[in-house]
C-alpha atoms as a PDB file:
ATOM      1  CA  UNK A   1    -162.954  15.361 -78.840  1.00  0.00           C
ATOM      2  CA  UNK A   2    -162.933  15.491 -74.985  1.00  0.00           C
ATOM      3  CA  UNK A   3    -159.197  14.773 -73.011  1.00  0.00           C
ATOM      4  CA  UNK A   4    -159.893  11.814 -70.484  1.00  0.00           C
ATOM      5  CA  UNK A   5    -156.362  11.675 -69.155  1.00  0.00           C
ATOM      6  CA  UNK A   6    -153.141  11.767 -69.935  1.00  0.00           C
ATOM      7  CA  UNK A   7    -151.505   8.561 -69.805  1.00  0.00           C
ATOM      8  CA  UNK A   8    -147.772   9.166 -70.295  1.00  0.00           C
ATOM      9  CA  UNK A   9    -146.320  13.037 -71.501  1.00  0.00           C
ATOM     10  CA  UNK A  10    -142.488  12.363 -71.978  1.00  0.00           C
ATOM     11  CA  UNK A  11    -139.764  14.459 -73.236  1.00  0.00           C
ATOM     12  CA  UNK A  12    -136.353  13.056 -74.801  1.00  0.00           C
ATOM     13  CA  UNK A  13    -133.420  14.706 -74.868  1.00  0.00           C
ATOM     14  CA  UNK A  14    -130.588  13.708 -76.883  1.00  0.00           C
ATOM     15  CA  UNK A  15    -126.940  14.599 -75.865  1.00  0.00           C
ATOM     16  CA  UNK A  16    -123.557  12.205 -75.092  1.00  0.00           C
ATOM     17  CA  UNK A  17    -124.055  12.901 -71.059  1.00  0.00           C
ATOM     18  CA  UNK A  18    -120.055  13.072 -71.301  1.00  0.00           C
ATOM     19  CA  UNK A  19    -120.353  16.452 -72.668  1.00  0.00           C
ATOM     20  CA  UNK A  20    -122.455  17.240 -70.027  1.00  0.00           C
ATOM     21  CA  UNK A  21    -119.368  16.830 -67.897  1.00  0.00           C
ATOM     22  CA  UNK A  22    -116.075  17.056 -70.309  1.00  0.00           C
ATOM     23  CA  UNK A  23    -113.651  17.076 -67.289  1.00  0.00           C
ATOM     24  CA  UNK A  24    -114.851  14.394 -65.470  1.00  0.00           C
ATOM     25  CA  UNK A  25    -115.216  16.032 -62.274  1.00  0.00           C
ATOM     26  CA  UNK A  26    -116.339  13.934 -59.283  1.00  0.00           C
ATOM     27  CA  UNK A  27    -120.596  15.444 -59.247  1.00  0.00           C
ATOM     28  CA  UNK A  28    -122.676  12.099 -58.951  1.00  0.00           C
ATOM     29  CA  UNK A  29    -123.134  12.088 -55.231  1.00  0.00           C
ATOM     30  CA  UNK A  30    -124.047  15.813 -54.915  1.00  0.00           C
ATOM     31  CA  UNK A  31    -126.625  15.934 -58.287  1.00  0.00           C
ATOM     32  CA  UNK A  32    -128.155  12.491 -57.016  1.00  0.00           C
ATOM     33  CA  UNK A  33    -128.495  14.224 -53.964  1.00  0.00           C
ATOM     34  CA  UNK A  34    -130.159  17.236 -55.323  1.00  0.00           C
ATOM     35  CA  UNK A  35    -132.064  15.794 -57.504  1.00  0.00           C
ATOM     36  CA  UNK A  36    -133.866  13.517 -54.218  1.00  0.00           C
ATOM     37  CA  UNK A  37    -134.086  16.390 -51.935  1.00  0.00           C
ATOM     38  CA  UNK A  38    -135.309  19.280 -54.727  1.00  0.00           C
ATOM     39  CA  UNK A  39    -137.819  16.781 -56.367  1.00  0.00           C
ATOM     40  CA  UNK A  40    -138.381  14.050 -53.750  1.00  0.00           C
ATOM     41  CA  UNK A  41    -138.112  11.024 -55.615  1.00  0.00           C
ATOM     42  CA  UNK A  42    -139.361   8.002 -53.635  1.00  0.00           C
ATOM     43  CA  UNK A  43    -137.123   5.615 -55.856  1.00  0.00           C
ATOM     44  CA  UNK A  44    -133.144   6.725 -56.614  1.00  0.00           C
ATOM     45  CA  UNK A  45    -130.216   4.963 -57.363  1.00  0.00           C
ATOM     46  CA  UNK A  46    -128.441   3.838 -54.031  1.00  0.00           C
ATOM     47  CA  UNK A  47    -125.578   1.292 -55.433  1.00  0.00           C
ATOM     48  CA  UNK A  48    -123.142   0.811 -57.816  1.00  0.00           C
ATOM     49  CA  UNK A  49    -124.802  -1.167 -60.004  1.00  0.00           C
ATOM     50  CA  UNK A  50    -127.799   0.860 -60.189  1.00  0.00           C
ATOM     51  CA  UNK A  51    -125.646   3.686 -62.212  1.00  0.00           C
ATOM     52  CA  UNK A  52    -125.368   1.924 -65.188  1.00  0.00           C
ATOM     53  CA  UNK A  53    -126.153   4.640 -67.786  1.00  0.00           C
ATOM     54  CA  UNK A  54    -126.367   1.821 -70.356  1.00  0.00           C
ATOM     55  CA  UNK A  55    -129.467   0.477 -68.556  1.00  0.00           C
ATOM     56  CA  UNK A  56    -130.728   3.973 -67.473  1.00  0.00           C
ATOM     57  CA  UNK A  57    -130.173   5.709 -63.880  1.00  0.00           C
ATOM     58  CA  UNK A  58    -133.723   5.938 -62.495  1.00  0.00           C
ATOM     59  CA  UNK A  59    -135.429   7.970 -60.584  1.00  0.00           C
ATOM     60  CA  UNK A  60    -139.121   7.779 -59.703  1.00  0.00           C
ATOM     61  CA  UNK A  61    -142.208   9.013 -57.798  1.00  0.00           C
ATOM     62  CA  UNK A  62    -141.008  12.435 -57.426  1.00  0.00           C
ATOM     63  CA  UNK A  63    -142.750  15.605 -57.670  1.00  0.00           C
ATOM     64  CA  UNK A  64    -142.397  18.757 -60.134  1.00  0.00           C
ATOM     65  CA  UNK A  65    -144.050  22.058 -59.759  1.00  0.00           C
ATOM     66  CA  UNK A  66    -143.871  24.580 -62.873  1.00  0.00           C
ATOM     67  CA  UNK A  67    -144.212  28.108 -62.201  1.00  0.00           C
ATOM     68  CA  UNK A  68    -147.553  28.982 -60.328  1.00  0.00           C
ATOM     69  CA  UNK A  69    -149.344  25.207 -61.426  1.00  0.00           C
ATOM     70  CA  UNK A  70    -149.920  22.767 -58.780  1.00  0.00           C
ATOM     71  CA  UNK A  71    -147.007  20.047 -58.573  1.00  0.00           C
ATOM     72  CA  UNK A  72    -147.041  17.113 -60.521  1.00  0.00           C
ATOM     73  CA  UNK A  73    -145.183  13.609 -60.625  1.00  0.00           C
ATOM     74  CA  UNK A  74    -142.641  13.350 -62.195  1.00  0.00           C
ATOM     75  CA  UNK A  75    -140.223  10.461 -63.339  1.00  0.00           C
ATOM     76  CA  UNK A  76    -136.255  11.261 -64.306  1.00  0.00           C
ATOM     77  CA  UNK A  77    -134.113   8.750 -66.804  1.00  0.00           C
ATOM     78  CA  UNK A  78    -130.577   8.917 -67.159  1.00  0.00           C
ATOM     79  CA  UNK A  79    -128.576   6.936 -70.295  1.00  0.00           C
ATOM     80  CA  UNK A  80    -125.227   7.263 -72.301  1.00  0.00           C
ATOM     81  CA  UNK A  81    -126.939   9.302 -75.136  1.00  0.00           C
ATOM     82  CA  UNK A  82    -129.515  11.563 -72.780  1.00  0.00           C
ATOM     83  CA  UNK A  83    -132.487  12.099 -70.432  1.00  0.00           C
ATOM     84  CA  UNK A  84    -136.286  11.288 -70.374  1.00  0.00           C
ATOM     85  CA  UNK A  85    -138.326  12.725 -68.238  1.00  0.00           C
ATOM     86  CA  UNK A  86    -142.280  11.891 -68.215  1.00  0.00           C
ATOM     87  CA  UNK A  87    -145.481  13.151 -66.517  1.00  0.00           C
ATOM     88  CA  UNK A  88    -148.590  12.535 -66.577  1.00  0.00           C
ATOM     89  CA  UNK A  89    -149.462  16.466 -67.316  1.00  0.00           C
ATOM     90  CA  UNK A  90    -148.120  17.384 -69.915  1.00  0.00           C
ATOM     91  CA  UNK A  91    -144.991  17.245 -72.379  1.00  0.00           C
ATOM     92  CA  UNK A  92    -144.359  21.288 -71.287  1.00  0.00           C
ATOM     93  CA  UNK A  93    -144.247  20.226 -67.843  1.00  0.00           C
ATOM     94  CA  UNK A  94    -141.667  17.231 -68.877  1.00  0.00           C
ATOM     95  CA  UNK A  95    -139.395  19.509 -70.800  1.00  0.00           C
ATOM     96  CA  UNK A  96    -139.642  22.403 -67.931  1.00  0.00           C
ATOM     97  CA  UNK A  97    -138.308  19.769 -65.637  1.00  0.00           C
ATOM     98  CA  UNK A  98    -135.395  19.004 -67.265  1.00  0.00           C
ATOM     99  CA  UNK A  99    -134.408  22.481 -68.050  1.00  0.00           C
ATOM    100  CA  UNK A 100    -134.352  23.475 -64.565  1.00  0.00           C
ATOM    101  CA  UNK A 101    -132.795  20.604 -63.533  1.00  0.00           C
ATOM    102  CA  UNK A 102    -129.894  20.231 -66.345  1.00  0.00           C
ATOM    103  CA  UNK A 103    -129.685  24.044 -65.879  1.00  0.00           C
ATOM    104  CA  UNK A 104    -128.653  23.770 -61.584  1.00  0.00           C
ATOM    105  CA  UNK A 105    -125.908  21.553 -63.038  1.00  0.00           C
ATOM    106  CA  UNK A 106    -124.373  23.369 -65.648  1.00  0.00           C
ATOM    107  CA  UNK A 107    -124.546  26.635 -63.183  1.00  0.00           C
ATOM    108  CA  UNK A 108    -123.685  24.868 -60.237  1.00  0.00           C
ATOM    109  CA  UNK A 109    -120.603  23.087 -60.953  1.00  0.00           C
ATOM    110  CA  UNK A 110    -119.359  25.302 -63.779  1.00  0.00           C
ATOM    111  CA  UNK A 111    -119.996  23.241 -66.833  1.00  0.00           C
ATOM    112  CA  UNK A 112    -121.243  23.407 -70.589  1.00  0.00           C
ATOM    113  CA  UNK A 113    -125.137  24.754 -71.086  1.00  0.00           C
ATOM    114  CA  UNK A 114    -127.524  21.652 -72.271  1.00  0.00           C
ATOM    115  CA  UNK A 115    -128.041  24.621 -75.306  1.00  0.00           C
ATOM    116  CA  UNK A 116    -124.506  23.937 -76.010  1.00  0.00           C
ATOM    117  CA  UNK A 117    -124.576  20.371 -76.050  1.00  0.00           C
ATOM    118  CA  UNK A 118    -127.968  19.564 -76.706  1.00  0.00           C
ATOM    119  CA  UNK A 119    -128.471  17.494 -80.568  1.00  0.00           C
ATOM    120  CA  UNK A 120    -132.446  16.913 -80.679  1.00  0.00           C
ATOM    121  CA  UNK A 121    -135.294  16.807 -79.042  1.00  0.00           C
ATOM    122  CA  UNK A 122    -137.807  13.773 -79.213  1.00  0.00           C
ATOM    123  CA  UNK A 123    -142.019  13.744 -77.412  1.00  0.00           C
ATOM    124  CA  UNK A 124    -143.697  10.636 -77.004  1.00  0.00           C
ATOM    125  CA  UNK A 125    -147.703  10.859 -75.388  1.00  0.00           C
ATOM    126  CA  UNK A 126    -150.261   8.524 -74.528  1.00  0.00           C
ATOM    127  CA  UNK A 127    -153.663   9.963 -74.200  1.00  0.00           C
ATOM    128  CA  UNK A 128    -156.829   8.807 -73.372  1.00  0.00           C
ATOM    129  CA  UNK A 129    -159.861  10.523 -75.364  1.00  0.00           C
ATOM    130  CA  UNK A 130    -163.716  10.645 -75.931  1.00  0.00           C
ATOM    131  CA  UNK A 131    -164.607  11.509 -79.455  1.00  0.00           C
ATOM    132  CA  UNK A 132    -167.742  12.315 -80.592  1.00  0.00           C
ATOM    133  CA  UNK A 133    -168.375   9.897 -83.524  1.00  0.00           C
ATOM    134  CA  UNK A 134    -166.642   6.346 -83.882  1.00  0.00           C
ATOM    135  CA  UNK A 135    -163.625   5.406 -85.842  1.00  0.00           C
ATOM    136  CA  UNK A 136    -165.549   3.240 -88.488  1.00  0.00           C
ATOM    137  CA  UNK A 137    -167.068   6.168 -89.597  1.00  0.00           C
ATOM    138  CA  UNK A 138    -163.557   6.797 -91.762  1.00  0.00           C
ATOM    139  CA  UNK A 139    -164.484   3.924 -94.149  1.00  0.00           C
ATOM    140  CA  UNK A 140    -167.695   2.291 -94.441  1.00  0.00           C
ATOM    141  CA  UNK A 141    -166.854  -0.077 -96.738  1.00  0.00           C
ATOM    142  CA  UNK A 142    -165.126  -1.642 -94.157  1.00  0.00           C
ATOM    143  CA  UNK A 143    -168.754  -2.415 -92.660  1.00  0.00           C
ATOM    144  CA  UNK A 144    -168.545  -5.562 -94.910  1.00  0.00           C
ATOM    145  CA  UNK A 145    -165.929  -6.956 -93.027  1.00  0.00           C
ATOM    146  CA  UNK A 146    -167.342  -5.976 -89.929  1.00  0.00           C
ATOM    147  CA  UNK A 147    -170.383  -7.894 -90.923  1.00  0.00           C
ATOM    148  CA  UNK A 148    -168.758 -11.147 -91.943  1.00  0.00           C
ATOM    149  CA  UNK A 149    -167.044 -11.440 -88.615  1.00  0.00           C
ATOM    150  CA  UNK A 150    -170.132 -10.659 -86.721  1.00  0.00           C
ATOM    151  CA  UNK A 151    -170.985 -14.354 -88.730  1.00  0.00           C
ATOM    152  CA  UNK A 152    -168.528 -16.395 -88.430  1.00  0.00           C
ATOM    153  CA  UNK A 153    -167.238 -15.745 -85.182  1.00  0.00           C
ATOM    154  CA  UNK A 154    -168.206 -19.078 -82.842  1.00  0.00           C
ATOM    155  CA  UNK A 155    -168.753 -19.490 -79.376  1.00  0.00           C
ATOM    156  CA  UNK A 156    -169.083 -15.987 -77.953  1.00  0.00           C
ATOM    157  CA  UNK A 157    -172.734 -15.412 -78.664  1.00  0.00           C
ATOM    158  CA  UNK A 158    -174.179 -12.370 -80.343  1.00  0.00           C
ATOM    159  CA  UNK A 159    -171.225 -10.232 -82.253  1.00  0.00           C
ATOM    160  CA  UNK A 160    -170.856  -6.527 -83.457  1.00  0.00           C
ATOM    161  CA  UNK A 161    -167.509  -6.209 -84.554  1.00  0.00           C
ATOM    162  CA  UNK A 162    -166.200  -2.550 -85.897  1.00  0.00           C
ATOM    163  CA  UNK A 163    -162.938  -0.961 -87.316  1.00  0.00           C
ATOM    164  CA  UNK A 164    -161.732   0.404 -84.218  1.00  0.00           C
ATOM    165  CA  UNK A 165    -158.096   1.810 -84.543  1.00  0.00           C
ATOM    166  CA  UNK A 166    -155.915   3.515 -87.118  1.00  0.00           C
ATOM    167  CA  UNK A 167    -152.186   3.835 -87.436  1.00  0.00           C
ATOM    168  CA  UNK A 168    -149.650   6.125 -88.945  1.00  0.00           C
ATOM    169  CA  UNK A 169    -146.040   4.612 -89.411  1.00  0.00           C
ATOM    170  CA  UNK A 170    -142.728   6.360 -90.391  1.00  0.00           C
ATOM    171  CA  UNK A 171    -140.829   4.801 -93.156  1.00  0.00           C
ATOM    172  CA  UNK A 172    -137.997   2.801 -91.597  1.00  0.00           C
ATOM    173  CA  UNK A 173    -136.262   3.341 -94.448  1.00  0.00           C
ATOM    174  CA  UNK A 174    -135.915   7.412 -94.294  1.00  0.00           C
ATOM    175  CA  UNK A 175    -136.211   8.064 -90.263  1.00  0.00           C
ATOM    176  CA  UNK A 176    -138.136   5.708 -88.116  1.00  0.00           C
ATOM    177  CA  UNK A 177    -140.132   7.058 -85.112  1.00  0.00           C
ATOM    178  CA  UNK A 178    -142.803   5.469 -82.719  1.00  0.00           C
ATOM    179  CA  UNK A 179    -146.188   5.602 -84.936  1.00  0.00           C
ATOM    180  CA  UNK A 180    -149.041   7.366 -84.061  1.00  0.00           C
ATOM    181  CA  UNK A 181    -152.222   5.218 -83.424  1.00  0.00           C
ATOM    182  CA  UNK A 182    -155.738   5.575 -82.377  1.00  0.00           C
ATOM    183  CA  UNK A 183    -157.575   2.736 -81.171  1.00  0.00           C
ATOM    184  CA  UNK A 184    -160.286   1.395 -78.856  1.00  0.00           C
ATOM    185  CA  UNK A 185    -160.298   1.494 -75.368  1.00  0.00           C
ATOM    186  CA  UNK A 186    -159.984  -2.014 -73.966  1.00  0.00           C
ATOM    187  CA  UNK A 187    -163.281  -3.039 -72.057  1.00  0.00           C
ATOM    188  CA  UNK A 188    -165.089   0.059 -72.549  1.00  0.00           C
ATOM    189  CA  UNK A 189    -168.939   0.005 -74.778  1.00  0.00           C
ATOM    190  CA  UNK A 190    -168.361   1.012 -78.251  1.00  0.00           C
ATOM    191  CA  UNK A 191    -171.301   3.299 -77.504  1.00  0.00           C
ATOM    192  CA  UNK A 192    -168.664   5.512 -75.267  1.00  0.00           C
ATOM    193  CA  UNK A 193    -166.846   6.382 -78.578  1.00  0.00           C
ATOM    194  CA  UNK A 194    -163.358   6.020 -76.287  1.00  0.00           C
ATOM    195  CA  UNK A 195    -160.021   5.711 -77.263  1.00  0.00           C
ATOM    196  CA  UNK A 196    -156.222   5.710 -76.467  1.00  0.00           C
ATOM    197  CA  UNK A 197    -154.187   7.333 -78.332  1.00  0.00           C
ATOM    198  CA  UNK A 198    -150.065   6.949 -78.595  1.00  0.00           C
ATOM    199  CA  UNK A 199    -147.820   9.762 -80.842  1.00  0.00           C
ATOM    200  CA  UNK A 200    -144.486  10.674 -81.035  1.00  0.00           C
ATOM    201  CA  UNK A 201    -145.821  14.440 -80.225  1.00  0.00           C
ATOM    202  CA  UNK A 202    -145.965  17.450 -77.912  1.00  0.00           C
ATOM    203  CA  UNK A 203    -149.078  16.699 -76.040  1.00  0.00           C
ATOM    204  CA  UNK A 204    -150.644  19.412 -76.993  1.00  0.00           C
ATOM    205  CA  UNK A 205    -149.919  18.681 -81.027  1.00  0.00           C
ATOM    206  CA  UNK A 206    -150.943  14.743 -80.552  1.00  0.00           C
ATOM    207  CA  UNK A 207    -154.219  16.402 -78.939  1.00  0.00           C
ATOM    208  CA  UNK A 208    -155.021  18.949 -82.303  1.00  0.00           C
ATOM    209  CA  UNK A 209    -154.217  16.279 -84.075  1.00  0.00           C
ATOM    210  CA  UNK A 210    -156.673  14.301 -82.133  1.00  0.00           C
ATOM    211  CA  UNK A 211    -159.228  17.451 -82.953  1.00  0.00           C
ATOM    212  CA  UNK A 212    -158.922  17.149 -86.405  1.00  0.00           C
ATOM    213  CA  UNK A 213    -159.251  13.461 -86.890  1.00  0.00           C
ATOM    214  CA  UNK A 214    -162.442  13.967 -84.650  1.00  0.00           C
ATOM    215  CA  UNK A 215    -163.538  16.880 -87.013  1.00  0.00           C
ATOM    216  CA  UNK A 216    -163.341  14.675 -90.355  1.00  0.00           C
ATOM    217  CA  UNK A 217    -165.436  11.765 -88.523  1.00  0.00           C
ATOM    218  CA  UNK A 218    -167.817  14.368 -87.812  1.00  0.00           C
ATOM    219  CA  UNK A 219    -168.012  15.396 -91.594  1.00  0.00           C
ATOM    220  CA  UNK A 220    -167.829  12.170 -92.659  1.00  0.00           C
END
């Protein structure tokens, strides 16, 4: 399994943003602030009505560098119950982001550590990937329907329909999350085996994941 790109890498983090602040002291202007000239965001909120934490505070287009890597883009979300950040890099990068950024306000202005007031944690990652062997490999008896459709489909010429995607879904009833699914790329040759991929995961989980899946259509 070869990484094409990485589509989306975002981090969640759940906390009541009141406790982030319990005294209610007057910070907006100088984190907004901050947050623009330390990151560069192309896109902040500028009125009123664009700090509506019910809606999410935005901020997008800016740019993130972690340690020694090269700087990447990153995009900042701000609601009632917590912060999402998201790169295109990796869910590491996302997560580094926010801890540097949620830690300059708790040391800054004298307030609770996120590690006091954090609840959970949540990944979501869209990947694009190149496996070696196709999808329809996982069930051949599935070639039978494959065939029919190839049959009876009118009015588009020759056919060659295959399974092409997979999906794994929480039970609503316990905990629901976002599924994880695997399935074609759209209007890309069969023959180039690619795929997108979408997980509630670290992106480097979703991609051993991705690995193994590719390791049991090799086997068969």
């Amino acid at each position: 399994m070869k990484l094409q790109s990485v589509v989306m890498a975002r981090s969640i983090w759940v906390f009541n943003i009141l406790d982030l602040n319990p005294r209610g002291k007057m910070i907006g202007p100088s984190i907004i602030s901050h947050l623009v000239e330390t990151y560069r965001f192309a896109q902040y909120p500028k009125t009123a009505e664009e700090m509506d934490e019910s809606k999410g505070i935005i901020f997008m287009n800016g740019s993130f560098q972690h340690e020694s890597r090269q700087a990447v883009d990153i995009n900042l979300k701000v609601f009632g119950w917590g912060v999402a950040a998201e790169t295109r890099s990796s869910t590491k990068d996302s997560d580094a982001f926010l801890k540097k950024a949620l830690n300059w306000i708790s040391n800054e202005f004298d307030l609770p550590s996120i590690d006091q007031i954090l609840r959970s944690n949540a990944y979501y990652s869209e990947l694009n990937v190149q496996c070696e062997n196709s999808l329809s490999m996982l069930n051949p008896k599935l070639e039978r329907i494959s065939q029919r459709l190839n049959s009876e489909v009118k009015g588009h010429g020759e056919m060659a329909y295959q399974a092409s995607g997979i999906s794994f879904w929480s039970n609503p009833s316990l905990n629901q999350a976002f599924p994880f699914r695997i399935e074609r790329a759209e209007g890309v040759g069969f023959a180039e085996n690619r795929y997108l991929s979408s997980a509630p995961l670290e992106t480097e989980i979703h991609l051993e994941i991705l690995s193994e899946l590719d390791a049991i259509l090799r086997t068969g």
